[in-house]
Protein backbone atom coordinates (compact mmCIF):
# COMPACT_ATOMS: atom_id res chain seq x y z
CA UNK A 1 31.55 -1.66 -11.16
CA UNK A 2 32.56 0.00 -14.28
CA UNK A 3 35.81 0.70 -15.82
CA UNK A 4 37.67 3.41 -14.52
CA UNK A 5 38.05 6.04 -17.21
CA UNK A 6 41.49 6.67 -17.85
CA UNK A 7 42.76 10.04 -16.86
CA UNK A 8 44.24 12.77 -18.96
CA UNK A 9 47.21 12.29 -20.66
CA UNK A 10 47.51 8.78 -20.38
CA UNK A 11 48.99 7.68 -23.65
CA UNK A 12 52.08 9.10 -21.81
CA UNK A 13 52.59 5.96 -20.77
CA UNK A 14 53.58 4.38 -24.28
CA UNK A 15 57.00 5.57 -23.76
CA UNK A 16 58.08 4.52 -19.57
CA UNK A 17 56.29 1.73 -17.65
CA UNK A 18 54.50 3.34 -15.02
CA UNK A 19 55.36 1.28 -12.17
CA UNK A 20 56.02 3.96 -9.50
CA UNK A 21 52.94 6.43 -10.36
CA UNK A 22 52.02 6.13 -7.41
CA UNK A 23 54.86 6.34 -5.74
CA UNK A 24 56.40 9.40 -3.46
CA UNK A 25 54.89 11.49 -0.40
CA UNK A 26 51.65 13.69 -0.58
CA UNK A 27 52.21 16.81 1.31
CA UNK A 28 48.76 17.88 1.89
CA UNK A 29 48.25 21.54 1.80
CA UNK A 30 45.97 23.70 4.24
CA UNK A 31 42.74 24.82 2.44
CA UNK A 32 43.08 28.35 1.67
CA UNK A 33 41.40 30.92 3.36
CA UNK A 34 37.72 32.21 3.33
CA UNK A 35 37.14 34.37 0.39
CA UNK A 36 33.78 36.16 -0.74
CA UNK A 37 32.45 33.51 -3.07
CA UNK A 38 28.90 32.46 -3.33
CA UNK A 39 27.65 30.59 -0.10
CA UNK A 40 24.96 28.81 -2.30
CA UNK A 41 24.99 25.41 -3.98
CA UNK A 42 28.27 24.97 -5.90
CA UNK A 43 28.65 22.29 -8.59
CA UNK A 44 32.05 21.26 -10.20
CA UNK A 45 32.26 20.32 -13.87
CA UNK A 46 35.62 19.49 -16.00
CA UNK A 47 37.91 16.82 -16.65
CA UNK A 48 41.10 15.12 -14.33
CA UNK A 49 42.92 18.41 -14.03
CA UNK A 50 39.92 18.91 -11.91
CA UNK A 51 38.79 15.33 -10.46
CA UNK A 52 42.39 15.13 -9.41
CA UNK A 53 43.43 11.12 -10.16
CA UNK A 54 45.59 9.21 -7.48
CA UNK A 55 45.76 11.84 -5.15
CA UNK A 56 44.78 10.64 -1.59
CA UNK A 57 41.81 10.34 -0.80
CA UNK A 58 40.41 8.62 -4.12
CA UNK A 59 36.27 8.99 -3.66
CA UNK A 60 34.99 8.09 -7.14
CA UNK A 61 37.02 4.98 -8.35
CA UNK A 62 34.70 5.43 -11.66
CA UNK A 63 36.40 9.31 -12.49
CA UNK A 64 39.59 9.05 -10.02
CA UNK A 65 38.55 12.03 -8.38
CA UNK A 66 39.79 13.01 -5.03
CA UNK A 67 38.22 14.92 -2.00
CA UNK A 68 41.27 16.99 -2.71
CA UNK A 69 40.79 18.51 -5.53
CA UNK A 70 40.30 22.44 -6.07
CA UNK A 71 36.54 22.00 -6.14
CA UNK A 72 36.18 20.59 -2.53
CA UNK A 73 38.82 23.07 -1.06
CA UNK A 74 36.71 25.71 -2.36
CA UNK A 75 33.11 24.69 -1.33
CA UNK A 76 34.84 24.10 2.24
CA UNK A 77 36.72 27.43 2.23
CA UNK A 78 33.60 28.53 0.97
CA UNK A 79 31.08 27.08 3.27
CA UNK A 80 28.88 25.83 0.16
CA UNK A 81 25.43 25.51 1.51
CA UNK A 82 25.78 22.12 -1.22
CA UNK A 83 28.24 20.62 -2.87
CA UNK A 84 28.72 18.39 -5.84
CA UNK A 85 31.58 17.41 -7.93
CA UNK A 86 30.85 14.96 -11.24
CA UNK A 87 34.49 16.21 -12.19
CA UNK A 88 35.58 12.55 -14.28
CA UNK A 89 38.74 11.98 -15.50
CA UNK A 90 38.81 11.49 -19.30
CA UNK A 91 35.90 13.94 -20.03
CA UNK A 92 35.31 15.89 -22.95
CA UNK A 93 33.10 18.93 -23.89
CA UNK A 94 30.32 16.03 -24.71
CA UNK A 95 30.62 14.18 -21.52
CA UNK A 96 29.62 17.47 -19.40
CA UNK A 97 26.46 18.06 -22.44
CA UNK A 98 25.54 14.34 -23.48
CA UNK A 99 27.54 11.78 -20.97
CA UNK A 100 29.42 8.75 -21.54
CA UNK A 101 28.36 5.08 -20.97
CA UNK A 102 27.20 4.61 -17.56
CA UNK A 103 27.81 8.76 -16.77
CA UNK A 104 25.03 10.74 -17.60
CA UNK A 105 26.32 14.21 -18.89
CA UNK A 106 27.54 16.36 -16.04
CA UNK A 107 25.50 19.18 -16.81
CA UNK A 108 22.04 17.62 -14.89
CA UNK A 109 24.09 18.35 -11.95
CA UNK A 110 23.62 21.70 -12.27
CA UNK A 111 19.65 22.76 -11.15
CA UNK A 112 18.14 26.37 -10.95
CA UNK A 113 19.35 26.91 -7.31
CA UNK A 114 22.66 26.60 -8.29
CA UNK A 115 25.19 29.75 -7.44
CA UNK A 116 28.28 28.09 -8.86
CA UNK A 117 29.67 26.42 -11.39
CA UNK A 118 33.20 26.16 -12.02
CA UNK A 119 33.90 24.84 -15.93
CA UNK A 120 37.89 23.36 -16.48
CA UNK A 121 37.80 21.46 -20.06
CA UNK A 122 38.77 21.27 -23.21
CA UNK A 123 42.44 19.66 -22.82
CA UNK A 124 40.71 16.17 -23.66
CA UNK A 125 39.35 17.20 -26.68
CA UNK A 126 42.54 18.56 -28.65
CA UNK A 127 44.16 15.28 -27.49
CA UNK A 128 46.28 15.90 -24.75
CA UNK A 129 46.56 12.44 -24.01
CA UNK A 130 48.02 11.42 -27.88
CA UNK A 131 50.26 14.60 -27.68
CA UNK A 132 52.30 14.00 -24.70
CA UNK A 133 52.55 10.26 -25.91
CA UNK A 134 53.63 11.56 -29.07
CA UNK A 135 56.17 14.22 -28.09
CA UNK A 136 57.70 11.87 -25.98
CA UNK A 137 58.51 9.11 -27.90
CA UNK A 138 59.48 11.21 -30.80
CA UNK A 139 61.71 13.45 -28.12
CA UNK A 140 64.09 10.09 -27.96
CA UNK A 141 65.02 9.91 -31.72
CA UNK A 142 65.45 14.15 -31.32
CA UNK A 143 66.12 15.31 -27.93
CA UNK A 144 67.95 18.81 -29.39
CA UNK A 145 65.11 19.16 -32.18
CA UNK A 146 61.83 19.57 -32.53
CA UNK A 147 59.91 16.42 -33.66
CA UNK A 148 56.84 17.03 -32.27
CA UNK A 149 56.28 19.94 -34.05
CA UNK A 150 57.52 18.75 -37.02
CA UNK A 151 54.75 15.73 -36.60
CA UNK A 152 51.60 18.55 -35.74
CA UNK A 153 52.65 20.75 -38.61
CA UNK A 154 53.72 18.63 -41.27
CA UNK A 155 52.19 20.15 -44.60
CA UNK A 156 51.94 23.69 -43.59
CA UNK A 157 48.93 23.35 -41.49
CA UNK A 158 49.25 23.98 -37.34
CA UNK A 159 47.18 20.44 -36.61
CA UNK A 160 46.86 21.55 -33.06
CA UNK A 161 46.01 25.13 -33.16
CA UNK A 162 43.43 23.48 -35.61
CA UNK A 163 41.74 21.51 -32.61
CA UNK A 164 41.86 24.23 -30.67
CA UNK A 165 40.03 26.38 -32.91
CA UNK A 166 37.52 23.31 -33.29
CA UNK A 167 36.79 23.05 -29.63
CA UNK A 168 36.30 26.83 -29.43
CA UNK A 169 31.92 26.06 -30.47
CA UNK A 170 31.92 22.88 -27.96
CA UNK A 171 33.19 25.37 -24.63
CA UNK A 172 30.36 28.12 -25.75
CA UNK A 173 27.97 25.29 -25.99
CA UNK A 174 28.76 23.83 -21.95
CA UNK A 175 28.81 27.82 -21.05
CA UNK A 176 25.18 28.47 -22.81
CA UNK A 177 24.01 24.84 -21.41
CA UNK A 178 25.18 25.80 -18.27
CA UNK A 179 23.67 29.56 -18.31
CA UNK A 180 20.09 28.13 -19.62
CA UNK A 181 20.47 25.34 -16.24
CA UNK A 182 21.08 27.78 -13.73
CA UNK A 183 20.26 31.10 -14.67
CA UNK A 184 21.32 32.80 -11.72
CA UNK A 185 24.52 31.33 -10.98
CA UNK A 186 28.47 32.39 -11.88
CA UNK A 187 29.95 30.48 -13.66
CA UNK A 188 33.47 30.50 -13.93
CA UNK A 189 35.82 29.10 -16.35
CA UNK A 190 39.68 27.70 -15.63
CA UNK A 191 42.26 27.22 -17.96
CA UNK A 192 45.01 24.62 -17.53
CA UNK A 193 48.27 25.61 -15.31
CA UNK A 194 52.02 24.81 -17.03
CA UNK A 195 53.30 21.59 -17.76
CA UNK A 196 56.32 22.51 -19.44
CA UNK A 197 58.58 25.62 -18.11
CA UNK A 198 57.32 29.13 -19.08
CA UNK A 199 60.58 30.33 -20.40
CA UNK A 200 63.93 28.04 -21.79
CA UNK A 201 64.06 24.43 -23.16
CA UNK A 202 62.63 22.10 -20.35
CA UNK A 203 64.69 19.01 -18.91
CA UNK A 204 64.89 16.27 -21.38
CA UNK A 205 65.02 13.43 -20.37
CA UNK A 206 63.96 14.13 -17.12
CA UNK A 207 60.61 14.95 -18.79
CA UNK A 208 60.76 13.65 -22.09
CA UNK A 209 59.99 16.64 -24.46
CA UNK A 210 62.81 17.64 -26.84
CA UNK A 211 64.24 20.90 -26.41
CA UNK A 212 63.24 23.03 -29.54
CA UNK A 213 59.64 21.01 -28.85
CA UNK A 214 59.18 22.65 -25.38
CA UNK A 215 58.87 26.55 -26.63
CA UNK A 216 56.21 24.83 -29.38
CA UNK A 217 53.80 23.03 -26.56
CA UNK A 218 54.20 26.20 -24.37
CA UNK A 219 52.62 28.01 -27.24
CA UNK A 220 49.81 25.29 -27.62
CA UNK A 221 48.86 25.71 -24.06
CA UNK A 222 48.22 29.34 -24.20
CA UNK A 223 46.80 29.16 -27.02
CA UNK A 224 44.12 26.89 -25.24
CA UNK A 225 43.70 29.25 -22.29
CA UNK A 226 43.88 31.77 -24.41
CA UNK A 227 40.47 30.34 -26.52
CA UNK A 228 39.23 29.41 -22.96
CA UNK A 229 39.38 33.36 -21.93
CA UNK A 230 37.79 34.01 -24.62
CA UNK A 231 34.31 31.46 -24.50
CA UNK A 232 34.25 32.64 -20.78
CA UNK A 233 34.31 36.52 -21.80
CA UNK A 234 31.61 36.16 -25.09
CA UNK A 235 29.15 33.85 -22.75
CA UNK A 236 28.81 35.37 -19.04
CA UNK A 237 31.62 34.14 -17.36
CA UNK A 238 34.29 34.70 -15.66
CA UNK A 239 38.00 33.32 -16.64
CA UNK A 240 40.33 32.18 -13.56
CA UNK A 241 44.12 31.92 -14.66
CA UNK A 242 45.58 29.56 -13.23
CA UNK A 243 48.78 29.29 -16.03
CA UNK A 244 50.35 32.41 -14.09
CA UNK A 245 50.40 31.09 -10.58
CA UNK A 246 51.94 28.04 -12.08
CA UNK A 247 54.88 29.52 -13.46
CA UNK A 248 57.91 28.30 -11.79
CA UNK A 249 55.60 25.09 -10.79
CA UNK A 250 56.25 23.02 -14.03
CA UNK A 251 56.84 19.44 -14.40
CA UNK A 252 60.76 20.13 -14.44
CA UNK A 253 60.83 21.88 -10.88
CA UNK A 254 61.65 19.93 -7.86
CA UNK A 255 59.23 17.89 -6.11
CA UNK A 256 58.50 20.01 -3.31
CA UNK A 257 58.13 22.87 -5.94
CA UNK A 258 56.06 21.76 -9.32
CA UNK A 259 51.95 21.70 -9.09
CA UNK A 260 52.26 19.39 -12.14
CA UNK A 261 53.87 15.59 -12.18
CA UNK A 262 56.20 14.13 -14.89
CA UNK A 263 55.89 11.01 -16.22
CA UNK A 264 56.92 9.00 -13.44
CA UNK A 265 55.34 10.86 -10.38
CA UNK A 266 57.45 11.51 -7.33
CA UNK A 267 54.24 13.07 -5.20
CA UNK A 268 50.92 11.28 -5.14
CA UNK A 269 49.26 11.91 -9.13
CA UNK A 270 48.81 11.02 -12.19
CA UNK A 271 51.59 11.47 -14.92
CA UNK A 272 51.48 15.20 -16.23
CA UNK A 273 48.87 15.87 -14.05
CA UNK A 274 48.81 18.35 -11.14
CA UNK A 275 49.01 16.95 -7.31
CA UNK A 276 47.81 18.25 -4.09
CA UNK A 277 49.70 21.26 -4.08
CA UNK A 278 48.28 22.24 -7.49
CA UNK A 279 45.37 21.73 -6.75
CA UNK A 280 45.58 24.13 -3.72
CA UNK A 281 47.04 26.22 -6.29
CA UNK A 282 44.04 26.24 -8.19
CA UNK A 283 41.90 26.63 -5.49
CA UNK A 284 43.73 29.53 -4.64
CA UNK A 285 43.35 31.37 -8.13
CA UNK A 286 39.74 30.16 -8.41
CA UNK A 287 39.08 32.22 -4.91
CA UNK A 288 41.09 34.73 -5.95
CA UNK A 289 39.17 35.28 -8.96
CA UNK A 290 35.91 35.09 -7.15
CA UNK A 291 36.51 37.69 -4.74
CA UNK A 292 37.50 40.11 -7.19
């Protein structure tokens, strides 16, 4: 069997050993309620904020993606006359168009019968990974400063709002691909909910991001739904914001609150990655969109 591909964010781990990742109780969410969304064949493309890694029930060991993710609440709130999710954990814009290794690309999922197609990437290719293993090891010799900005714009150039801008072409390439596959189907496009508080200084060292480093990587991330908006609106799509309903939900909130984990997971996920109840979240916004 192949390697499992390691899930966004992972160079988190260069800072705390990640014995108890696992570790804490999964409080699984109902699925949220019927909306009007397409009843057709619905097929799920993006990266681990969408395959969902470690949360119960694991059903591609390959992609860590679980049959609780936002895609397979939707399709069964939606009563999806199909369903496929090739969601992998790890993927970039050129996974979904050209595939990786053993994957082919994600898009030959998506056939001329298709109604919908949800599209949640892009975090993979500015380096999410590198940047939260970077801001947190430079957050020790810093905590009341801001050395991870000071790292991404050394020299007077934003290296991150650089990437973004970068990956801008590579979205509106999966939204055309996508649009030339399946003609007749919505597509809709997610952004990425918070991982750091909306408003103040975070909770260092509870999550390890220095203080004056937390307004910074807020900024980053809406810059990137921001772009995301944006590819959706210029190529027949549709943008679901799921940053809003997270507010409040962040990696510092208690674990019967946040939608995203910290670095050592108290509910069943990944490190900085959402968990059951985010994912309902998502599911909720996605519907929410869809029946607008």
């Amino acid at each position: 069997m192949p390697r499992p591909r390691l899930p966004l964010l992972r160079a988190a781990t260069r800072t705390v050993a990640l014995a108890a990742a696992t570790a804490g109780v999964l409080s699984v969410a109902a699925a949220p309620a019927t909306a009007a969304v397409p009843t057709g064949r619905y097929v799920a493309l993006g990266d681990s904020y969408t395959s969902g890694p470690l949360i119960p029930t694991q059903v591609d060991r390959n992609c860590l993606r679980s049959n609780r993710n936002y895609p397979s609440l939707v399709a069964a709130s939606a009563g999806s006359s199909s369903f496929t999710d090739v969601s992998c954990s790890g993927a970039t814009t050129d996974d979904i168009r050209y595939g990786s290794g053993t994957l082919p690309p994600q898009l030959t999922a998506v056939t001329p019968d298709t109604a919908l197609v949800t599209v949640q990437i892009g975090g993979n290719d500015i380096g999410f990974s590198s940047i939260i293993g970077d801001c947190a090891q430079a957050s020790f010799s810093s905590p009341l400063g801001s050395p991870c900005k000071n790292l991404y714009t050394a020299g007077g150039t934003d290296q991150l709002q650089a990437r973004i801008t970068a990956t801008a072409p590579k979205v509106t390439a999966v939204l055309q691909a996508v649009r030339q596959a399946a003609p007749g189907a919505r597509i809709v496009v997610l952004g990425y909910p918070a991982i750091v508080p909306d408003s103040g200084y975070g909770c260092w060292p509870l999550v390890p991001i220095a203080y004056q480093d937390v307004p910074y990587l807020r900024g980053v991330a809406k810059s990137l739904n921001a772009m995301l908006a944006g590819a959706a609106a210029a190529n027949d799509a549709v943008y679901a914001d799921v940053y809003t309903p997270s507010i409040g939900r962040d990696t510092c909130k208690s674990s019967g609150t946040r939608w995203v984990e910290g670095l050592l997971p108290e509910n069943a996920a990944a490190p900085f990655h959402p968990n059951a109840r985010g994912e309902q979240g998502m599911a909720t916004a996605l519907l929410a969109t869809l029946d607008d």
